[in-house]
N, C-alpha and C. Protein backbone atom coordinates (compact mmCIF):
# COMPACT_ATOMS: atom_id res chain seq x y z
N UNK A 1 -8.97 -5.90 7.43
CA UNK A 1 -9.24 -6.99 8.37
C UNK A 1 -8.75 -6.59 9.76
N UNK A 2 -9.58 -7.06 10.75
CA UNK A 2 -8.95 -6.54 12.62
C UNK A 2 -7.68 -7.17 12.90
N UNK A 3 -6.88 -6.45 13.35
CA UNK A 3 -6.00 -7.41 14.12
C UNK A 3 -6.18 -7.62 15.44
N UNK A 4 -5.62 -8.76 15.63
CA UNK A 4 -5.70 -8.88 17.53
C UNK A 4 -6.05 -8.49 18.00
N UNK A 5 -7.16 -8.40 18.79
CA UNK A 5 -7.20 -7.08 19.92
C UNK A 5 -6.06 -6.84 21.13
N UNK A 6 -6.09 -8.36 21.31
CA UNK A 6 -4.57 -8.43 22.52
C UNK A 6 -2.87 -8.27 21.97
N UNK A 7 -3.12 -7.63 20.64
CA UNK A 7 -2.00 -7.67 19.59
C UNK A 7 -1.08 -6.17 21.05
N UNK A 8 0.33 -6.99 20.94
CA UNK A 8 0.74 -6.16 21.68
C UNK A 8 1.51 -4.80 20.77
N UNK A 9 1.28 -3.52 21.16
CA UNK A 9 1.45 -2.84 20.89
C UNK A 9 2.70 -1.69 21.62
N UNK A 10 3.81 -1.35 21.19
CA UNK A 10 3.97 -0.75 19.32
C UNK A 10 4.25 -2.61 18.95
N UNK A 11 4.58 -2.62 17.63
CA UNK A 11 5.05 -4.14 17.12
C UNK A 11 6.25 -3.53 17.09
N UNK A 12 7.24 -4.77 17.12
CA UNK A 12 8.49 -5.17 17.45
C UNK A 12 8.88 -5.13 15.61
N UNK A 13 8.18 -6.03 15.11
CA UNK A 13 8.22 -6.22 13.83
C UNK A 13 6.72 -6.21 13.06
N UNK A 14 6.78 -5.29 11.71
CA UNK A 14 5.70 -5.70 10.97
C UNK A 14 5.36 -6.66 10.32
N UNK A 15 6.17 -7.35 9.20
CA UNK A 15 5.77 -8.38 8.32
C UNK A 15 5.08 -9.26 8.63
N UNK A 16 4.61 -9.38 9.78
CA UNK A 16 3.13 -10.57 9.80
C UNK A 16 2.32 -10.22 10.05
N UNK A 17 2.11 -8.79 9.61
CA UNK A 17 0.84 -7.71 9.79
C UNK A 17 0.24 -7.34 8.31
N UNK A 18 1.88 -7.67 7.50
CA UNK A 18 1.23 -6.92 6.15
C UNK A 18 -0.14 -7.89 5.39
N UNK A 19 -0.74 -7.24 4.60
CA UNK A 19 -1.61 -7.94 3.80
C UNK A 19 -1.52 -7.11 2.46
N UNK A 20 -1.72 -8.06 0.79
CA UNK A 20 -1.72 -7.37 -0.38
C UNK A 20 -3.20 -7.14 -0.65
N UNK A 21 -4.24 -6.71 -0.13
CA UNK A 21 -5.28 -6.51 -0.83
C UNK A 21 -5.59 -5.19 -1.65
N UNK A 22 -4.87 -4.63 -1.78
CA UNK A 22 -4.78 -2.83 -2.27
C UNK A 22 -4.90 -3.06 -4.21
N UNK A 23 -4.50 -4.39 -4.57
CA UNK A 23 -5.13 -4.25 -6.13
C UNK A 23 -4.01 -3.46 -6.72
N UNK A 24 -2.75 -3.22 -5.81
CA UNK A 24 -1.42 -2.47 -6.55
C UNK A 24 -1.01 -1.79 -5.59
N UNK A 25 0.73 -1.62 -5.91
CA UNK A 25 1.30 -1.37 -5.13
C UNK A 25 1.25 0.03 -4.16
N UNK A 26 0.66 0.76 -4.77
CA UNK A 26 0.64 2.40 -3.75
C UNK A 26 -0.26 2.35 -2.78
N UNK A 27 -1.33 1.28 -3.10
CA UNK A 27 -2.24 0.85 -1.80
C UNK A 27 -2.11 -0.39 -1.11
N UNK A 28 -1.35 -1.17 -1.65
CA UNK A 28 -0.54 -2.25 -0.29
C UNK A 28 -0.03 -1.55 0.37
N UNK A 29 1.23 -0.42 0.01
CA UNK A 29 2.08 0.63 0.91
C UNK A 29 1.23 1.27 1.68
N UNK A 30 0.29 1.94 1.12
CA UNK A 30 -0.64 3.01 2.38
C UNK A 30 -1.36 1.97 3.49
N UNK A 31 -1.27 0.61 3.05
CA UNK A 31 -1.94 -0.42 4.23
C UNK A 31 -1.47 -0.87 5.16
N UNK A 32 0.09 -0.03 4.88
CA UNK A 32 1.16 -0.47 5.95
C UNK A 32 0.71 -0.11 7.53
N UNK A 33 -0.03 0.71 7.12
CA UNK A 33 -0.16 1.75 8.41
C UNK A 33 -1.98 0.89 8.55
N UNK A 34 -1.71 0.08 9.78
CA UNK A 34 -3.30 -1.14 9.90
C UNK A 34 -4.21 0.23 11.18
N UNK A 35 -5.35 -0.33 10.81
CA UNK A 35 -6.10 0.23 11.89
C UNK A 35 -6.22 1.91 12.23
N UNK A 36 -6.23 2.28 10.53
CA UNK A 36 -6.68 3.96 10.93
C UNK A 36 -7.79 4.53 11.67
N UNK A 37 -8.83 3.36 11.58
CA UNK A 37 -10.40 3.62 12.09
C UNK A 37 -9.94 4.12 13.79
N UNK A 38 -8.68 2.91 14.50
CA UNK A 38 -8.63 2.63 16.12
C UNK A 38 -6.99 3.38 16.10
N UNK A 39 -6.69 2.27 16.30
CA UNK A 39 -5.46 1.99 17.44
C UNK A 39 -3.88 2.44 15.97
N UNK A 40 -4.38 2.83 15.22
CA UNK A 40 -3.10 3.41 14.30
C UNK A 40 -1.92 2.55 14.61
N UNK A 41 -1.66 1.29 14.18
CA UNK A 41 -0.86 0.63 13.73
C UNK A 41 0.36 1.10 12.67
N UNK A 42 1.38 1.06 13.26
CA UNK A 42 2.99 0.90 12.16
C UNK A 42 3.26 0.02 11.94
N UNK A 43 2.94 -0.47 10.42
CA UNK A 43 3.40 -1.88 10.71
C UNK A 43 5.24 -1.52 9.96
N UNK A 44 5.70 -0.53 9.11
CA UNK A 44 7.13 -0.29 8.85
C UNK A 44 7.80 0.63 9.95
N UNK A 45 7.61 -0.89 11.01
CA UNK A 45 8.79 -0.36 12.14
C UNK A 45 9.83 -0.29 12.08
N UNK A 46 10.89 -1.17 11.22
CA UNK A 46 12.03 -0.66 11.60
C UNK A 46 12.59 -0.71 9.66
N UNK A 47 13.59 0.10 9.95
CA UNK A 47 14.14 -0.31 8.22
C UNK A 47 14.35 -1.47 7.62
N UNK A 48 14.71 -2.59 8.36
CA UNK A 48 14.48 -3.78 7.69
C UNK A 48 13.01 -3.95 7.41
N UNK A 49 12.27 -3.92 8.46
CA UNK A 49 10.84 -3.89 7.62
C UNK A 49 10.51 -3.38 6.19
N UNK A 50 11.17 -2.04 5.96
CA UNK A 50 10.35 -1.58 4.80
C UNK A 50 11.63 -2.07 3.91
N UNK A 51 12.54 -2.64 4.09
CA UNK A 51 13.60 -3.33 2.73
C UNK A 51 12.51 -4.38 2.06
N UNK A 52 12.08 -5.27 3.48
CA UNK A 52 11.76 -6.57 3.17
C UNK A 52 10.29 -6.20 2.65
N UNK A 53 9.31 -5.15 3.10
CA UNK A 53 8.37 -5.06 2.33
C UNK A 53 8.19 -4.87 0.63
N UNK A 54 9.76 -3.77 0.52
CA UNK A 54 9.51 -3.62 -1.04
C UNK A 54 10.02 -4.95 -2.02
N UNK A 55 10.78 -6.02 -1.23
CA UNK A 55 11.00 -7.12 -1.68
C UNK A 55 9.58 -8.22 -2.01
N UNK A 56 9.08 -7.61 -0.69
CA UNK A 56 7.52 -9.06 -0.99
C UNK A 56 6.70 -8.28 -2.28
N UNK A 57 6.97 -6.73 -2.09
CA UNK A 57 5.84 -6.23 -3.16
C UNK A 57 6.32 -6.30 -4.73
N UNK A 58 7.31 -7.02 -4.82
CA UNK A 58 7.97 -7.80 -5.60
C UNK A 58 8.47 -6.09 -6.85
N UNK A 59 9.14 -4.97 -5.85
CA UNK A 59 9.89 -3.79 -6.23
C UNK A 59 11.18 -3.68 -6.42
N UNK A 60 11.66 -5.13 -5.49
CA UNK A 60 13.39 -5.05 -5.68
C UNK A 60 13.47 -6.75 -5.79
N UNK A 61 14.68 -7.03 -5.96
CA UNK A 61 14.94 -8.44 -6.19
C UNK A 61 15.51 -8.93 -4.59
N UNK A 62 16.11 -7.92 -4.08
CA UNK A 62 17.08 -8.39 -2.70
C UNK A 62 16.88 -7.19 -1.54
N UNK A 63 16.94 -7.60 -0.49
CA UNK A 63 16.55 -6.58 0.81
C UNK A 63 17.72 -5.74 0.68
N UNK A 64 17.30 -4.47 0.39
CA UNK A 64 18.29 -3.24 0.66
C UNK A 64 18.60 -2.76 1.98
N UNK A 65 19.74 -2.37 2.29
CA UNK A 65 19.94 -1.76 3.25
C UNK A 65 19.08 -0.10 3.63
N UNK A 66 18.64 0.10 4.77
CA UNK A 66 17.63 1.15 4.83
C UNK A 66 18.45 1.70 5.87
N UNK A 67 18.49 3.41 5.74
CA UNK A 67 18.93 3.50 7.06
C UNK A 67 17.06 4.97 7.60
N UNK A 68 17.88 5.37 8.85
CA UNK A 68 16.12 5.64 9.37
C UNK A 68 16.07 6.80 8.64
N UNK A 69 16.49 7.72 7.89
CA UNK A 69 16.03 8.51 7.50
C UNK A 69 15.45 8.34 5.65
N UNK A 70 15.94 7.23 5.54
CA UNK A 70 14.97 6.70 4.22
C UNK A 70 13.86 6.01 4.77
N UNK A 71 13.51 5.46 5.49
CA UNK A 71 12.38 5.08 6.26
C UNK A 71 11.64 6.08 7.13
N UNK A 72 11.89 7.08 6.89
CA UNK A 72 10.87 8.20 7.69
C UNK A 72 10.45 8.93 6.28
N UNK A 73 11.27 8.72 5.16
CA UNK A 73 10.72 9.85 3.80
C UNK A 73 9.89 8.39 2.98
N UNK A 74 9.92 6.96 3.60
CA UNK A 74 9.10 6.27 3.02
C UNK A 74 7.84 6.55 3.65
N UNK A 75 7.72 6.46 4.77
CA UNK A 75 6.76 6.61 5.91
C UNK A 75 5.66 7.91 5.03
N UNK A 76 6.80 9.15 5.07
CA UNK A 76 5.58 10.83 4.25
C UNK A 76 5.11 10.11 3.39
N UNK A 77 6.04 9.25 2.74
CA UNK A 77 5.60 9.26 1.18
C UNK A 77 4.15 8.57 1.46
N UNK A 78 4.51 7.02 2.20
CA UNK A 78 3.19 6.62 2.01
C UNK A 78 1.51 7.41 2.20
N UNK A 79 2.10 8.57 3.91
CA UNK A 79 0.97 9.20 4.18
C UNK A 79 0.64 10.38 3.19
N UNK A 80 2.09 10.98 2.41
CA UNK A 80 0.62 11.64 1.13
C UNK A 80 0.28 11.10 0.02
N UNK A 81 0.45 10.01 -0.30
CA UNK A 81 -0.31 9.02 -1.22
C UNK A 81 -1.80 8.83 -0.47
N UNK A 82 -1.84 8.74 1.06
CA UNK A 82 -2.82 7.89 1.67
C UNK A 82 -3.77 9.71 1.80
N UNK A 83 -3.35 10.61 1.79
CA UNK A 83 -3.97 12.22 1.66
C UNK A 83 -4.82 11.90 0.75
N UNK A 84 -4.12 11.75 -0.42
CA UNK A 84 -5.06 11.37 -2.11
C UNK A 84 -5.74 10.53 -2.20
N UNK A 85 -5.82 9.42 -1.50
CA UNK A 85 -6.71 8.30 -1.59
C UNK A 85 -8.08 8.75 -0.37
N UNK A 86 -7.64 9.59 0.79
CA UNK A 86 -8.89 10.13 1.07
C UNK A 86 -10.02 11.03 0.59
N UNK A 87 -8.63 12.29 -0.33
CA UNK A 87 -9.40 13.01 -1.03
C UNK A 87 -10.35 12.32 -2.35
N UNK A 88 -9.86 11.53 -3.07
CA UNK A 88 -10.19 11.03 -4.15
C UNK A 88 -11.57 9.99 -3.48
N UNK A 89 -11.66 9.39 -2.22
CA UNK A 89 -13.05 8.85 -1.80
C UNK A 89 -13.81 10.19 -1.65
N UNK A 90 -13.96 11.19 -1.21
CA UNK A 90 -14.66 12.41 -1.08
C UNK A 90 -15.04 13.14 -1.98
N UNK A 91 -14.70 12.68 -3.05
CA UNK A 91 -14.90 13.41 -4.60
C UNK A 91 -13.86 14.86 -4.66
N UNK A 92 -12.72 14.77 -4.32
CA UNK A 92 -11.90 16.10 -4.23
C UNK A 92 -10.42 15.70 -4.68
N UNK A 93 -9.90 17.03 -5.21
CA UNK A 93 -8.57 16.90 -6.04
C UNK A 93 -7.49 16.30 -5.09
N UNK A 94 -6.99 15.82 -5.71
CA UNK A 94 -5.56 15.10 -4.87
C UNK A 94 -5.12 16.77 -4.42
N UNK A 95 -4.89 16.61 -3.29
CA UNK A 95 -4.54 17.98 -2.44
C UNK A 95 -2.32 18.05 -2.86
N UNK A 96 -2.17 19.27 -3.12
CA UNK A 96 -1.18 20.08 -3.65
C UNK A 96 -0.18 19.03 -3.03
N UNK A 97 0.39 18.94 -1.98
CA UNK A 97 1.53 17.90 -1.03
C UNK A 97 1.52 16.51 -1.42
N UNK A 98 0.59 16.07 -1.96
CA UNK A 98 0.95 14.67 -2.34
C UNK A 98 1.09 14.99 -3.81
N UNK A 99 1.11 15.77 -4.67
CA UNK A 99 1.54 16.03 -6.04
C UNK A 99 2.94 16.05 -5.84
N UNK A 100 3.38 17.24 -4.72
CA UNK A 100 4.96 17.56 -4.71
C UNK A 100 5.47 15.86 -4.23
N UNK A 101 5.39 15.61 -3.47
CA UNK A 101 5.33 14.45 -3.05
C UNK A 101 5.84 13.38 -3.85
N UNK A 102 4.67 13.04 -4.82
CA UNK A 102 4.98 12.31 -5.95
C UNK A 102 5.84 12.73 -6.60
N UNK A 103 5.22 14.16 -7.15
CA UNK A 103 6.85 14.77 -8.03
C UNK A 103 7.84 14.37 -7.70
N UNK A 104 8.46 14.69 -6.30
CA UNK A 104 9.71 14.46 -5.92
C UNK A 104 10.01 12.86 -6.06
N UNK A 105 9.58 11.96 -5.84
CA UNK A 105 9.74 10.28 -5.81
C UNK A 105 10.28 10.26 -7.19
N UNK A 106 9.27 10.77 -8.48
CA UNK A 106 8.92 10.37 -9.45
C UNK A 106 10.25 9.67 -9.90
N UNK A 107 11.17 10.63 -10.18
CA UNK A 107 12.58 10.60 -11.13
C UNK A 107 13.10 9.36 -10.72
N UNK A 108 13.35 8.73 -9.45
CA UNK A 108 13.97 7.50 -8.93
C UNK A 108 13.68 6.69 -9.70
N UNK A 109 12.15 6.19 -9.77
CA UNK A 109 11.49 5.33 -10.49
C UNK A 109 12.53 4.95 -12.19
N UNK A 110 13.02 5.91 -13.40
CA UNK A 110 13.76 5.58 -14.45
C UNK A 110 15.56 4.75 -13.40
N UNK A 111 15.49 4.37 -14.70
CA UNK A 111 16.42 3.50 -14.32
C UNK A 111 17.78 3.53 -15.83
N UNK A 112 18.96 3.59 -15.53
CA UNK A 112 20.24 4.39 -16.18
C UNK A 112 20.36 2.09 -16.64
N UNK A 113 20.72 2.63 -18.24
CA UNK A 113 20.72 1.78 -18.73
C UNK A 113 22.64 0.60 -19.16
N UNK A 114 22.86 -0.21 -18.92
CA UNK A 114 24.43 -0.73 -19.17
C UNK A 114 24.53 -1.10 -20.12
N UNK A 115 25.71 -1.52 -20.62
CA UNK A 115 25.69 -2.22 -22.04
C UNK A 115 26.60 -3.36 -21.62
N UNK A 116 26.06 -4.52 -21.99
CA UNK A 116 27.13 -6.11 -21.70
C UNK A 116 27.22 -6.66 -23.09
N UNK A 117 27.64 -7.95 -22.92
CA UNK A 117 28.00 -8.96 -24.25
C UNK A 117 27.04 -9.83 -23.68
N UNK A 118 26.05 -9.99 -25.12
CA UNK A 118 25.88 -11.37 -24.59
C UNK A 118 25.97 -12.17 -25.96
N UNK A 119 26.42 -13.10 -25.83
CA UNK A 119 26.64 -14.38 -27.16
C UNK A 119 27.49 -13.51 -28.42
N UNK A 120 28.34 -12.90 -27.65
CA UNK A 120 29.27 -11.99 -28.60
C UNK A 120 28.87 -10.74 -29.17
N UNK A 121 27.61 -10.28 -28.79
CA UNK A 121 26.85 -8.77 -29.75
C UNK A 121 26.53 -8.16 -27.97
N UNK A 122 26.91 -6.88 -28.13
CA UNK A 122 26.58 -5.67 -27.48
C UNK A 122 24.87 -5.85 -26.92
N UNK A 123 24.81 -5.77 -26.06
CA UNK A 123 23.21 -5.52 -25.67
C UNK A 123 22.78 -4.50 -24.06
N UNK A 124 21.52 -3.52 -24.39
CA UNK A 124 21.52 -2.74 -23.28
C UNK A 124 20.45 -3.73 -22.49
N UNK A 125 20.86 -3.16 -21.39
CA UNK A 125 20.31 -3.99 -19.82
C UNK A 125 19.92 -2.70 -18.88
N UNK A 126 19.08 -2.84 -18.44
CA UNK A 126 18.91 -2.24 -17.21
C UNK A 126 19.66 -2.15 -15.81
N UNK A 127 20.27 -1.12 -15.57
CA UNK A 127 21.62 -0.93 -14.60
C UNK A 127 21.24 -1.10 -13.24
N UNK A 128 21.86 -1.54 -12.10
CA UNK A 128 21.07 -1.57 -10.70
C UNK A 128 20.58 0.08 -10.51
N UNK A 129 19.94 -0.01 -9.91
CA UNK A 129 19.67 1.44 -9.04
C UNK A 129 20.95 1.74 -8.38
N UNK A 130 21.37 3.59 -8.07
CA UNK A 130 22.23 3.49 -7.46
C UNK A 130 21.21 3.92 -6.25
N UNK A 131 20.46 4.16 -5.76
CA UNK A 131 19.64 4.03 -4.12
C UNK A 131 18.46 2.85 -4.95
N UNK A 132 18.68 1.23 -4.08
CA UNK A 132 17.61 1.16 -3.91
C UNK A 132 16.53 1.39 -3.93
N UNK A 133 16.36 1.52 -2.87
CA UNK A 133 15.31 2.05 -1.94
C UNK A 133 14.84 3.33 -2.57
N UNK A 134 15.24 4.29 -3.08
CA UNK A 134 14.65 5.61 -3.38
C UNK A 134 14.00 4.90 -5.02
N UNK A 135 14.62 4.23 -5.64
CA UNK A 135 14.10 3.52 -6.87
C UNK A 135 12.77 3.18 -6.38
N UNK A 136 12.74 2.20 -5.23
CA UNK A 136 11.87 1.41 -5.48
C UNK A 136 10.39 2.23 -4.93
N UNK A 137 10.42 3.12 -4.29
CA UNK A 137 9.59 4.22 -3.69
C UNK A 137 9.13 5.28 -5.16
N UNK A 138 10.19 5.30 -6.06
CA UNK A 138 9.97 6.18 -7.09
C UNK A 138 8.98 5.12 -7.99
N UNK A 139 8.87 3.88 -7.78
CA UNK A 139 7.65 2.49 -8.92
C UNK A 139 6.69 3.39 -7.68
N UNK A 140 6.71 2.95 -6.87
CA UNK A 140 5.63 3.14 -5.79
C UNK A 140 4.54 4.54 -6.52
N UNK A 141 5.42 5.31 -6.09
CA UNK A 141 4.98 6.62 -6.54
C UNK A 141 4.55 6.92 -8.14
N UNK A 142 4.91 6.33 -8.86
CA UNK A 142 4.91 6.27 -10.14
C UNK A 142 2.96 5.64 -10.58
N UNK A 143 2.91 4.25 -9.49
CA UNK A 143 1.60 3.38 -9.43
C UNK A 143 0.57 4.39 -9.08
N UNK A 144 0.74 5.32 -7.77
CA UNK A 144 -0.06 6.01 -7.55
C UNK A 144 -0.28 7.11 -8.52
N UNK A 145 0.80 7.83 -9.30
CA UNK A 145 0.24 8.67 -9.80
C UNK A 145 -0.87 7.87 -11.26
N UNK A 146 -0.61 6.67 -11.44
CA UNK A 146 -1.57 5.77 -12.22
C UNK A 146 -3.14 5.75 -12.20
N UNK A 147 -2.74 5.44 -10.52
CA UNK A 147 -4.31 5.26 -9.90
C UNK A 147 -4.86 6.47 -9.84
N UNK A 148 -4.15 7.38 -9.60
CA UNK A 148 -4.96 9.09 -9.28
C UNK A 148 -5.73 9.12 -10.50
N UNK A 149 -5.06 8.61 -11.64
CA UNK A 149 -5.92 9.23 -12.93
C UNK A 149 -7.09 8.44 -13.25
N UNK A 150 -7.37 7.62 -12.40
CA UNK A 150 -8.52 6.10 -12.24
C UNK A 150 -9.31 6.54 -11.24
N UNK A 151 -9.38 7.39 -10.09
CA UNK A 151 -9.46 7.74 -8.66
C UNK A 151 -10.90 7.29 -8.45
N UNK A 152 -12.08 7.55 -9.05
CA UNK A 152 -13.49 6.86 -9.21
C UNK A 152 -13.61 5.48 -9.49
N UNK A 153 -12.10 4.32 -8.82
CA UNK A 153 -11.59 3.36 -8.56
C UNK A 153 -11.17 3.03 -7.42
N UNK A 154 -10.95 3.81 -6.26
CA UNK A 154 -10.25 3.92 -5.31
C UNK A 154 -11.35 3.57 -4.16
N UNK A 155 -11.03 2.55 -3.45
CA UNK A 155 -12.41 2.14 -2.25
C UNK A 155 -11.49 2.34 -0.86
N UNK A 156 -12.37 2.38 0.33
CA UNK A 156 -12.17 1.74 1.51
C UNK A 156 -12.68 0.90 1.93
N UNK A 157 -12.06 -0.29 2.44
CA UNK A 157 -13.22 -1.41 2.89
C UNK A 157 -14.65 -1.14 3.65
N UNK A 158 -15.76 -1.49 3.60
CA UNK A 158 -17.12 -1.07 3.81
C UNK A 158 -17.29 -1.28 5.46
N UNK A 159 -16.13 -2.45 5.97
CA UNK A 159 -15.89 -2.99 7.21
C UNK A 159 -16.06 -2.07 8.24
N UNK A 160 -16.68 -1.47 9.31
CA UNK A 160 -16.76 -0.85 10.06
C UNK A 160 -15.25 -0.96 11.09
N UNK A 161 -14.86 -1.80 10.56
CA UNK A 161 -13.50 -2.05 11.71
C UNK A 161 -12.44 -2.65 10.43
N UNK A 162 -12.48 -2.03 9.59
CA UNK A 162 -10.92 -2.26 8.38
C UNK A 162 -11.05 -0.86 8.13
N UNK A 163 -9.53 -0.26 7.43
CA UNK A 163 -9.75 1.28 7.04
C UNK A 163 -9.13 0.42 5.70
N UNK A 164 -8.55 -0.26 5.47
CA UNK A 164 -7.70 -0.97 3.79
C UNK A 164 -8.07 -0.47 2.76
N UNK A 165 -7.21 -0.07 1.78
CA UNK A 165 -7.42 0.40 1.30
C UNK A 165 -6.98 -0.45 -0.17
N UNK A 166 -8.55 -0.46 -1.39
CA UNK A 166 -8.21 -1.31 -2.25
C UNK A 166 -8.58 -0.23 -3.54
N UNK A 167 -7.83 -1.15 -4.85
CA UNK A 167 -8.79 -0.78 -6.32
C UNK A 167 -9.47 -1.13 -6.93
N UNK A 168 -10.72 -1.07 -7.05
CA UNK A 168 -12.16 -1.74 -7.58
C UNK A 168 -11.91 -2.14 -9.10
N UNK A 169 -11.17 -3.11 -8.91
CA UNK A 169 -11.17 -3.72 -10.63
C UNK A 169 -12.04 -4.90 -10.94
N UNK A 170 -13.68 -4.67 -10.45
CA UNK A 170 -14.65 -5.55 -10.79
C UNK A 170 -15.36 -4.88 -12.04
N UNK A 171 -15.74 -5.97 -12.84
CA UNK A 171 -16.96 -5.04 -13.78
C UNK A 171 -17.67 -4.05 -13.78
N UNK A 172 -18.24 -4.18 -12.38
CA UNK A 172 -19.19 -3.24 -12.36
C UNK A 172 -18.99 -1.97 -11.57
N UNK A 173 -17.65 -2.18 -10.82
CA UNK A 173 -17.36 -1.45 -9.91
C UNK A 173 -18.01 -0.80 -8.76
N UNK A 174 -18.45 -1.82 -8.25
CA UNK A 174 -19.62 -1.80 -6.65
C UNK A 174 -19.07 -2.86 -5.85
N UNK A 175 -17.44 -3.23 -5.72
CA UNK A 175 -16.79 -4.15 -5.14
C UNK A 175 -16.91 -3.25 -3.73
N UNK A 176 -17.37 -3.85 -2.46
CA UNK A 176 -17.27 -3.01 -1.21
C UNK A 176 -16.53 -3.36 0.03
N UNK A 177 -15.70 -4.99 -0.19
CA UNK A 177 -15.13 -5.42 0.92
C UNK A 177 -13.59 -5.69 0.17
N UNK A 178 -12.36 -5.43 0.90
CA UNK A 178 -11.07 -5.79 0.94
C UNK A 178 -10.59 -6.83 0.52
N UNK A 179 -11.91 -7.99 0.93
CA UNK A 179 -11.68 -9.23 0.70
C UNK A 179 -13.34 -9.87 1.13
N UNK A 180 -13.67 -10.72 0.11
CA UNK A 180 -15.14 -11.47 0.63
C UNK A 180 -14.73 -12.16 1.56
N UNK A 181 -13.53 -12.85 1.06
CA UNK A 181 -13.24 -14.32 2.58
C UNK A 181 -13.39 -13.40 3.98
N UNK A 182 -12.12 -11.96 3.93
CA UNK A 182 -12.01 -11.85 5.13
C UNK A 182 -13.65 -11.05 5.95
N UNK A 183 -13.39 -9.74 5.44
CA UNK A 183 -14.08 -9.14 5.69
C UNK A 183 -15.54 -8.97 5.46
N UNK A 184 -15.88 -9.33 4.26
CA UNK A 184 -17.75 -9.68 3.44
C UNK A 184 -17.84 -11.03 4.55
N UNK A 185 -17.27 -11.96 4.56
CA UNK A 185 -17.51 -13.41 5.29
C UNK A 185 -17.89 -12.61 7.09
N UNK A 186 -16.83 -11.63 7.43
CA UNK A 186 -17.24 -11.33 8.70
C UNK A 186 -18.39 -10.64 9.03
N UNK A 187 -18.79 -9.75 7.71
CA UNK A 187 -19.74 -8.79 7.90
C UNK A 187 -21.47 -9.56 7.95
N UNK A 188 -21.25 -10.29 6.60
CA UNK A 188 -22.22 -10.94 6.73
C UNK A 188 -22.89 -11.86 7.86
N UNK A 189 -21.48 -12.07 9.10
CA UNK A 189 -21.92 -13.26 10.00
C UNK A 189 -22.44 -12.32 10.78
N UNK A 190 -21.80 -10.96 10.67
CA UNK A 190 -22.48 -10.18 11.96
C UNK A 190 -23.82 -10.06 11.48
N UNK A 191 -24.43 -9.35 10.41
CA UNK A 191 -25.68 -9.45 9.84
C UNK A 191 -26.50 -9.77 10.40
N UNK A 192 -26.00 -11.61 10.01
CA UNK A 192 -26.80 -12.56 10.54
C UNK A 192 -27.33 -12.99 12.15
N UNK A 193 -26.02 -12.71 12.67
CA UNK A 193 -26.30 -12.52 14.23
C UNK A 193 -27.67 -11.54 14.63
N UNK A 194 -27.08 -10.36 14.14
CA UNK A 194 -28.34 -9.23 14.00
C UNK A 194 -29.79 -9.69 13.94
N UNK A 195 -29.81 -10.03 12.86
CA UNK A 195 -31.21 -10.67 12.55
C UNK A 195 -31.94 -11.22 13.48
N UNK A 196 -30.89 -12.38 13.58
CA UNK A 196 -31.02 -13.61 14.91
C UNK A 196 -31.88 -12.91 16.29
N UNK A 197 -30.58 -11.94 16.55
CA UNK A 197 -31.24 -11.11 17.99
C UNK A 197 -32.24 -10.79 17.77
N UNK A 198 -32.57 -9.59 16.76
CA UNK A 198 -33.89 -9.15 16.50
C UNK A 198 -35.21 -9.93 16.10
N UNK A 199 -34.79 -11.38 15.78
CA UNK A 199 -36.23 -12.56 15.66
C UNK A 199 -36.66 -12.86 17.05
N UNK A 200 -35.27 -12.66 17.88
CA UNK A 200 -36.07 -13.48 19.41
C UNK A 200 -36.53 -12.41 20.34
N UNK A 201 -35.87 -11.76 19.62
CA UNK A 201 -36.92 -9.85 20.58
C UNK A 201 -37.78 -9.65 20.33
């Protein structure tokens, strides 16, 4: 979907930029980055941004502390996930750097297990992460390597002015807009305009 045109640029803050239309989490993340077609939008400007993003993408329970150099290895991560999602529209192998890529995330993703009481008997629980943030990048990474193996799933919106990036989980898999409301609703009005002009010419 466009943003603003008078949207002032760099943003101060992202979160009222983000949108979930990606159909899962490794392509909400690569959508962070709005407007690849134009004006290349950041929307994970600052480290609180990307705490509070992996909180909405419902990856952590509470905003982690970020400092900038975990927010610049979130940043690669997202752009070689977003490598594979170009290659994989082109009919071509997820290119070598977003494998290492993933590789490297992958391990964060498991999670070291505790043992508590509950109602008097021993029981294992799942232990916090000791990084956050590198956990919650390691689900991230984990989703994408999901989708890679689906990749003849993987769309860009049809929008001449959205680059969003979604996963075609329709029947038939010929889903071509991000969203009907946003983008099919806009396309079609232009259409129609079209038409319009060309009846009175």
């Amino acid at each position: 979907m466009d943003l603003p045109a008078d949207l002032s640029l760099p943003l101060e803050r992202g979160a009222p930029w983000w949108y979930w239309l990606g159909g899962r989490p490794a392509l909400d993340f690569t959508n962070t980055f709005r407007e690849r077609w134009n004006r290349c939008v950041e929307t994970l400007v600052t480290g609180a941004d990307l705490g509070e993003w992996l909180v909405q993408a419902q990856l952590l329970d509470t905003v982690p502390p970020v400092t900038g150099p975990a927010l610049e290895r979130a940043r690669e991560l997202r752009e070689a996930i977003n490598d594979g999602v170009v290659a994989a529209l082109a009919g071509e192998p997820v290119p070598e750097h977003t494998l290492e890529a993933l590789a490297a995330a992958l391990p964060h993703a498991a999670r070291a297990e505790a043992v508590v009481r509950v109602d008097g008997t021993l029981a294992l629980v799942p232990a916090p992460p000791a990084d956050p943030v590198a956990h919650a990048l390691g689900l991230v990474a984990r989703d994408a390597v999901e989708m890679f193996g689906a990749a003849d799933r993987i769309r860009v919106c049809a929008s001449d002015t959205c680059s969003a990036r979604f996963f075609d989980r329709s029947p038939t898999g010929n889903r071509r807009w991000c969203s009907i409301r946003g983008c099919g609703n806009v396309e079609k009005a232009r259409r129609h305009r079209r038409r319009q002009q060309e009846t009175r010419t």
